[in-house]
C-alpha atoms as a PDB file:
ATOM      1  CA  UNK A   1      -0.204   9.141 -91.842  1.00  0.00           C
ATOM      2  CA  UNK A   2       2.782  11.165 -91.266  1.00  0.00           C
ATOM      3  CA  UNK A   3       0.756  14.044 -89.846  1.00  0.00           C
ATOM      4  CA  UNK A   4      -1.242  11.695 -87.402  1.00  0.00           C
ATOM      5  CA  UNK A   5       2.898  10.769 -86.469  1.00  0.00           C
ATOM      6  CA  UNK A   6       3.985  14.049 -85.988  1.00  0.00           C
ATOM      7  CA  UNK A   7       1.076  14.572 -83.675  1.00  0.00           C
ATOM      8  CA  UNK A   8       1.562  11.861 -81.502  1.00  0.00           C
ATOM      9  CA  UNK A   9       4.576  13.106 -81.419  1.00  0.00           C
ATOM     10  CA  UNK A  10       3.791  16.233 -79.961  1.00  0.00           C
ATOM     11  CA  UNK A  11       1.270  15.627 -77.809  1.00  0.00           C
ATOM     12  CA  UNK A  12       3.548  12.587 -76.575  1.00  0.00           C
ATOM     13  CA  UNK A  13       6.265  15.438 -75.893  1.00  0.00           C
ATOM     14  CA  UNK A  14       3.303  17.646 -74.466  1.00  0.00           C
ATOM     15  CA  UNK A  15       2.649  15.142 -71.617  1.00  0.00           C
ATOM     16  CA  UNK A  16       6.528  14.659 -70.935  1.00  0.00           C
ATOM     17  CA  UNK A  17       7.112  18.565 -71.136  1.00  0.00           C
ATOM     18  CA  UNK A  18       4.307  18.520 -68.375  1.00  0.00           C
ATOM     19  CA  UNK A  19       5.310  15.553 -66.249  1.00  0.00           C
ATOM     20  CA  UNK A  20       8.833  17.015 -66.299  1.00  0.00           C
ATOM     21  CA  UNK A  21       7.357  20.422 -64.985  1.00  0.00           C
ATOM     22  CA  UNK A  22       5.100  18.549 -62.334  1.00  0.00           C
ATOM     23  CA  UNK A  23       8.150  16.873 -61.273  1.00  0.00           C
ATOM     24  CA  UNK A  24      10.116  19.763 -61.086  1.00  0.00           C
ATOM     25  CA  UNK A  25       7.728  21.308 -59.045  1.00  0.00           C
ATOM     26  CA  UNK A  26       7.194  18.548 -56.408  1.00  0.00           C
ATOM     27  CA  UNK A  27      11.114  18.499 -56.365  1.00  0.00           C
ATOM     28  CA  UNK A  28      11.426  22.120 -55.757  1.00  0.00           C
ATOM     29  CA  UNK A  29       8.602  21.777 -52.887  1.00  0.00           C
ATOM     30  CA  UNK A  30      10.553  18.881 -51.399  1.00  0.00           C
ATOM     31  CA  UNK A  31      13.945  20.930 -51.307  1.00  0.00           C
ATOM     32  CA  UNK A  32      12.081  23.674 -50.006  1.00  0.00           C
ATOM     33  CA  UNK A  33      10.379  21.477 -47.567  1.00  0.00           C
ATOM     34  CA  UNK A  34      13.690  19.925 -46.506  1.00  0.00           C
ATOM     35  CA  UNK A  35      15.630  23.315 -46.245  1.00  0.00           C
ATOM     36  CA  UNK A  36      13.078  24.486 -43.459  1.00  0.00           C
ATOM     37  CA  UNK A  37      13.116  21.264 -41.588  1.00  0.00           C
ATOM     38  CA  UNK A  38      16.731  21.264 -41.485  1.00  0.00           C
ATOM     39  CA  UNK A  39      16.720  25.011 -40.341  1.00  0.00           C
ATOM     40  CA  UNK A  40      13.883  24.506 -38.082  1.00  0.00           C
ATOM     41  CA  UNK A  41      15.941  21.239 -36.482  1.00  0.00           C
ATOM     42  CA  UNK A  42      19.096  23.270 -36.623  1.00  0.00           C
ATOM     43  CA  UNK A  43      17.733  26.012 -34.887  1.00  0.00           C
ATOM     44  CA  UNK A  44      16.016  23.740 -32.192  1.00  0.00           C
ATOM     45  CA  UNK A  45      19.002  22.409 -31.889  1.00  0.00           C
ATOM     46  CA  UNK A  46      21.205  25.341 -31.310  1.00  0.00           C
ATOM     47  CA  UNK A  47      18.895  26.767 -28.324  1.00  0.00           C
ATOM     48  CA  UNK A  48      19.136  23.221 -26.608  1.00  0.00           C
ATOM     49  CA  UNK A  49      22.371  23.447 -26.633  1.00  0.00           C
ATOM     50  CA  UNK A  50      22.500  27.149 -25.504  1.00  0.00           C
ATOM     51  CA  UNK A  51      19.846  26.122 -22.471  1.00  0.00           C
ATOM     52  CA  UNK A  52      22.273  23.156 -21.361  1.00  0.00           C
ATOM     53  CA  UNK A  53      25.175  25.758 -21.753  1.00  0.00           C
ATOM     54  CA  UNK A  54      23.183  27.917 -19.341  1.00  0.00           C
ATOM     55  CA  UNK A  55      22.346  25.383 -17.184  1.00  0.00           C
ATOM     56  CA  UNK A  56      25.946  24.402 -16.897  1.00  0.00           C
ATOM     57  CA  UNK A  57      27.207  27.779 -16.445  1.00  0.00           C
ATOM     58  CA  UNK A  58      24.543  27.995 -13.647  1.00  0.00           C
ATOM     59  CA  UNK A  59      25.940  25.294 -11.547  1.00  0.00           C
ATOM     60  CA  UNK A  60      29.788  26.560 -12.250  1.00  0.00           C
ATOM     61  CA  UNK A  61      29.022  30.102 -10.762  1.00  0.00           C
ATOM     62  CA  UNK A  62      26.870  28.587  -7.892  1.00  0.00           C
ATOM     63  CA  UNK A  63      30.151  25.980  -7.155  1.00  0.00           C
ATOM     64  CA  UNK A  64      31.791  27.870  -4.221  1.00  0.00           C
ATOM     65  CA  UNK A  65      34.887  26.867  -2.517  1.00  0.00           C
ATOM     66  CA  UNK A  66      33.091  24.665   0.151  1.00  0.00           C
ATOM     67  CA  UNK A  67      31.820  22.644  -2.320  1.00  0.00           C
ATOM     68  CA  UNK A  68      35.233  21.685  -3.821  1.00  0.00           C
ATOM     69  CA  UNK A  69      36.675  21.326  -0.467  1.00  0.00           C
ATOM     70  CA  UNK A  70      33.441  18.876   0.054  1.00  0.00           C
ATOM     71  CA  UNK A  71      34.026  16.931  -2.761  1.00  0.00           C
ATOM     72  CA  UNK A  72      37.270  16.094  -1.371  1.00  0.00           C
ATOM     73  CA  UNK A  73      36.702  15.290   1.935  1.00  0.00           C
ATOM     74  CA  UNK A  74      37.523  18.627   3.767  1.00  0.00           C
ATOM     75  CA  UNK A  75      35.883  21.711   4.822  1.00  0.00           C
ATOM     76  CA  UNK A  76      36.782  25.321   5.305  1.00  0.00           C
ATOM     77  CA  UNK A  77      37.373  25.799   9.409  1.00  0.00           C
ATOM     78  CA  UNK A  78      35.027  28.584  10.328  1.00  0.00           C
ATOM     79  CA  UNK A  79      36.777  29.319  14.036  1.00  0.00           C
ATOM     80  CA  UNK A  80      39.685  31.124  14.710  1.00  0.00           C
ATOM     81  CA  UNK A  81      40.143  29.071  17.972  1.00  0.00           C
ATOM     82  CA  UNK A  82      39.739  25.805  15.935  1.00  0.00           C
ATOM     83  CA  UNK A  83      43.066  27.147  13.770  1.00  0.00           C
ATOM     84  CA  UNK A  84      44.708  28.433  16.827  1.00  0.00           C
ATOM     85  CA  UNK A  85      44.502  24.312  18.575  1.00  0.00           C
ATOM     86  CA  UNK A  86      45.284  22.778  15.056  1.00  0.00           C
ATOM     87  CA  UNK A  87      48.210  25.311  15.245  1.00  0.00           C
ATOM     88  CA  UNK A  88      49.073  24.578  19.064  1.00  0.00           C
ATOM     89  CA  UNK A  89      48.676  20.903  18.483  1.00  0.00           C
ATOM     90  CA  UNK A  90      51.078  20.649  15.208  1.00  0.00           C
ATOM     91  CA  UNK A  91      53.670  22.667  17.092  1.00  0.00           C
ATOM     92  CA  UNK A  92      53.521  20.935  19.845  1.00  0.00           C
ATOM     93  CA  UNK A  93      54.046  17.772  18.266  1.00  0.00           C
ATOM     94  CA  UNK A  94      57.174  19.370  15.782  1.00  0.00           C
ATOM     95  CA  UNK A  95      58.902  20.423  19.617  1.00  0.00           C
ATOM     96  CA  UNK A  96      58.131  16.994  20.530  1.00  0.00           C
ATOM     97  CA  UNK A  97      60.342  15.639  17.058  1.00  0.00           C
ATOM     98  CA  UNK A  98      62.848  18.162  17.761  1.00  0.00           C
ATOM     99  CA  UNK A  99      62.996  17.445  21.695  1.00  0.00           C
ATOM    100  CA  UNK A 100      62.865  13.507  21.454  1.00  0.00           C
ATOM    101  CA  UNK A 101      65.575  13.898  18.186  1.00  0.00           C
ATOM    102  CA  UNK A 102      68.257  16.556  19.735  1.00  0.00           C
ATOM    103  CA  UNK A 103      70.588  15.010  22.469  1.00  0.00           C
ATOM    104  CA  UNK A 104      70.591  17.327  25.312  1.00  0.00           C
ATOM    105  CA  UNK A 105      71.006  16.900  29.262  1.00  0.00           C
ATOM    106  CA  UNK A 106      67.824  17.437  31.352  1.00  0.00           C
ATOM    107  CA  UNK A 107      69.026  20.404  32.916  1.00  0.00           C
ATOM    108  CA  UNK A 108      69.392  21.755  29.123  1.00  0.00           C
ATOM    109  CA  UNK A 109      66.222  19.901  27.947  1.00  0.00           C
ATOM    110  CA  UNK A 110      63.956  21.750  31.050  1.00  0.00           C
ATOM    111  CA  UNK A 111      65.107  25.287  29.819  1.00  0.00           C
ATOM    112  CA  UNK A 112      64.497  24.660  26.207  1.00  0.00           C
ATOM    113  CA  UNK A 113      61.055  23.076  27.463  1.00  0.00           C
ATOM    114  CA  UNK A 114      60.053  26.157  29.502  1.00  0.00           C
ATOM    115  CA  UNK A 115      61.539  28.490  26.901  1.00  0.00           C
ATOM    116  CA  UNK A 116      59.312  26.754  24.251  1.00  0.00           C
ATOM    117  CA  UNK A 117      56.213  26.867  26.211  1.00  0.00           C
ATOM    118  CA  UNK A 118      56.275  30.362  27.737  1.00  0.00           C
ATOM    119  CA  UNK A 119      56.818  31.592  24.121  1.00  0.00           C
ATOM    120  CA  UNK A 120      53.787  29.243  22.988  1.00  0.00           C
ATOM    121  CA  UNK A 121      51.832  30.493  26.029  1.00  0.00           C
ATOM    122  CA  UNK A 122      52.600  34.603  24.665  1.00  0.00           C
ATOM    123  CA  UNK A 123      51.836  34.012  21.295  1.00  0.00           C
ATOM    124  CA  UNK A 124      48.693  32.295  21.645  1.00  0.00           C
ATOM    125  CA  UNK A 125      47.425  35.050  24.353  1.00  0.00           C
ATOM    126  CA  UNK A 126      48.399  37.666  21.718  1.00  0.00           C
ATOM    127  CA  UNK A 127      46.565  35.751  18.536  1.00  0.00           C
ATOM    128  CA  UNK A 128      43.482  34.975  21.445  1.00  0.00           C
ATOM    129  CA  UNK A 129      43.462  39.430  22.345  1.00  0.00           C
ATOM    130  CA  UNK A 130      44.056  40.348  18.677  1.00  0.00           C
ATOM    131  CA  UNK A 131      40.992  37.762  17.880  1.00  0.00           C
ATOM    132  CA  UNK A 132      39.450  39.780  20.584  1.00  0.00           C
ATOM    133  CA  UNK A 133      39.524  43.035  20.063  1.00  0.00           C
ATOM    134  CA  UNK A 134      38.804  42.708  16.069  1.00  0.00           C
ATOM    135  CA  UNK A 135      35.412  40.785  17.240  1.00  0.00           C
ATOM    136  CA  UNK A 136      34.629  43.429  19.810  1.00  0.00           C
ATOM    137  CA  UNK A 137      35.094  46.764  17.310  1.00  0.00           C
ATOM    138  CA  UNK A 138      33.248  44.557  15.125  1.00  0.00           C
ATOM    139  CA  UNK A 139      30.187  44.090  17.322  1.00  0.00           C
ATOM    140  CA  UNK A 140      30.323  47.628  18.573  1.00  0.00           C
ATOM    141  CA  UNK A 141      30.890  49.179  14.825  1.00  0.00           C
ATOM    142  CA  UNK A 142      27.664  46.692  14.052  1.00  0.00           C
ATOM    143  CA  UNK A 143      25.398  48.016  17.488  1.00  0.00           C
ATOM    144  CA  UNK A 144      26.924  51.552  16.496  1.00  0.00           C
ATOM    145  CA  UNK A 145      25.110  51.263  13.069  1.00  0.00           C
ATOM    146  CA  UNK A 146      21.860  50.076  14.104  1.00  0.00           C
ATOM    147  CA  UNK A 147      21.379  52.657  16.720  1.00  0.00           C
ATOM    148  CA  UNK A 148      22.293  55.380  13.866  1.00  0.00           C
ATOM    149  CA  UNK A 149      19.393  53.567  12.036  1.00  0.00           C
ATOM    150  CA  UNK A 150      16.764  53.474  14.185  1.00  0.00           C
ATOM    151  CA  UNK A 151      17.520  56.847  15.603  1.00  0.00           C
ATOM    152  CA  UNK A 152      16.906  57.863  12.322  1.00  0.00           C
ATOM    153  CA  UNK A 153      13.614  55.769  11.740  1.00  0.00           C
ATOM    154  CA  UNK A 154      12.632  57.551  14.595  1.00  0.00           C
ATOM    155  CA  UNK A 155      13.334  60.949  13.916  1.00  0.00           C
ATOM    156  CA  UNK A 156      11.715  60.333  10.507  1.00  0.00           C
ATOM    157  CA  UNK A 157       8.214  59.170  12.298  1.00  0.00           C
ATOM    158  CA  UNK A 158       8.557  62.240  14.354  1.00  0.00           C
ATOM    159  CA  UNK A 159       9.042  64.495  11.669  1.00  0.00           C
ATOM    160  CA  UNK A 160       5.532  63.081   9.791  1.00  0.00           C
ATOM    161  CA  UNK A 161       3.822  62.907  12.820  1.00  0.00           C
ATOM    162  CA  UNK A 162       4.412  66.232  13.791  1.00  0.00           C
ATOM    163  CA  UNK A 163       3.822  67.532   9.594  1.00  0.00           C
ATOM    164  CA  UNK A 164       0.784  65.302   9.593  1.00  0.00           C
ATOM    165  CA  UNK A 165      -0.643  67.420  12.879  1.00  0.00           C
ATOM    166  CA  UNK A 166       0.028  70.425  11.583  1.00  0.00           C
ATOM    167  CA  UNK A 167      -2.322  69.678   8.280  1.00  0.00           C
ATOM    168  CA  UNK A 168      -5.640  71.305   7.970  1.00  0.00           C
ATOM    169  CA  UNK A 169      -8.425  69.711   9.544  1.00  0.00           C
ATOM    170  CA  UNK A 170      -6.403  67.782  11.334  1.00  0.00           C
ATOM    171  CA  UNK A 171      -7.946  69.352  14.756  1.00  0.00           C
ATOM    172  CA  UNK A 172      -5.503  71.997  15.442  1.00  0.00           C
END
């Protein structure tokens, strides 16, 4: 009877030796299972986060100064002759402080007047023919250029035209 112990036993250890192993194995497989979804998710998750960073960055390098002046209620002025009233008019209305706060005598107060306006007349005709003359050797530097180009467009046509008749069988 001891023998049919010792075998039972055994094989009794047998089957736990091989549940053990099967359980190993399915445990290994999970872990291994796990360890790529977590990668897998990890990775996924990294290039979302990359494509939002891109997206992001996108809109930051396409935000130009007229857009933050928009957001807070202003805007770039695009004329020179728009600055040079806002100019005029804020000057104008500092002389009119300084004339209405400095006690003078009218005699006194029409000189400094005309003094103040002549000089506000000059500089305003020299910003206006500075403004001018930039826009003019602007416009003639720009008609300057395209005649160069399509003189040379021209030429070039010219030069095929006259290398395409000169081609065998071309009827000359």
């Amino acid at each position: 009877m001891s023998y049919e112990v010792a075998d039972g036993v055994r094989d009794g250890a047998r089957r736990a030796w091989d549940v053990t192993e099967s359980a190993a194995a399915n445990a290994k497989s999970t872990v291994e299972s796990a360890a790529q979804t977590a990668a897998h998710g990890a990775r996924s998750g990294f290039m979302e986060g990359l494509e939002k960073v891109t997206k992001i960055a996108a809109v930051v390098r396409a935000f130009g100064l007229d857009d933050a002046l928009f957001r807070v209620g202003l805007q770039r002025r695009r004329s020179f002759f728009s600055d040079l009233g806002v100019f005029g008019a804020g000057f104008a209305a500092g002389a009119a402080v300084a004339v209405l706060s400095t006690p003078l005598s009218g005699r006194a107060l029409r000189r400094k007047l005309g003094g103040f306006f002549k000089e506000l007349v000059s500089k305003g005709q020299e910003a206006a023919d500075t403004e001018v003359k930039e826009t003019v050797a602007h416009a003639k530097d720009t008609v300057v250029s395209k005649v160069h180009g399509i003189t040379d467009s021209v030429n070039g046509g010219a030069k095929r035209a006259d290398h395409d008749t000169r081609q065998p069988g071309h009827g000359n």
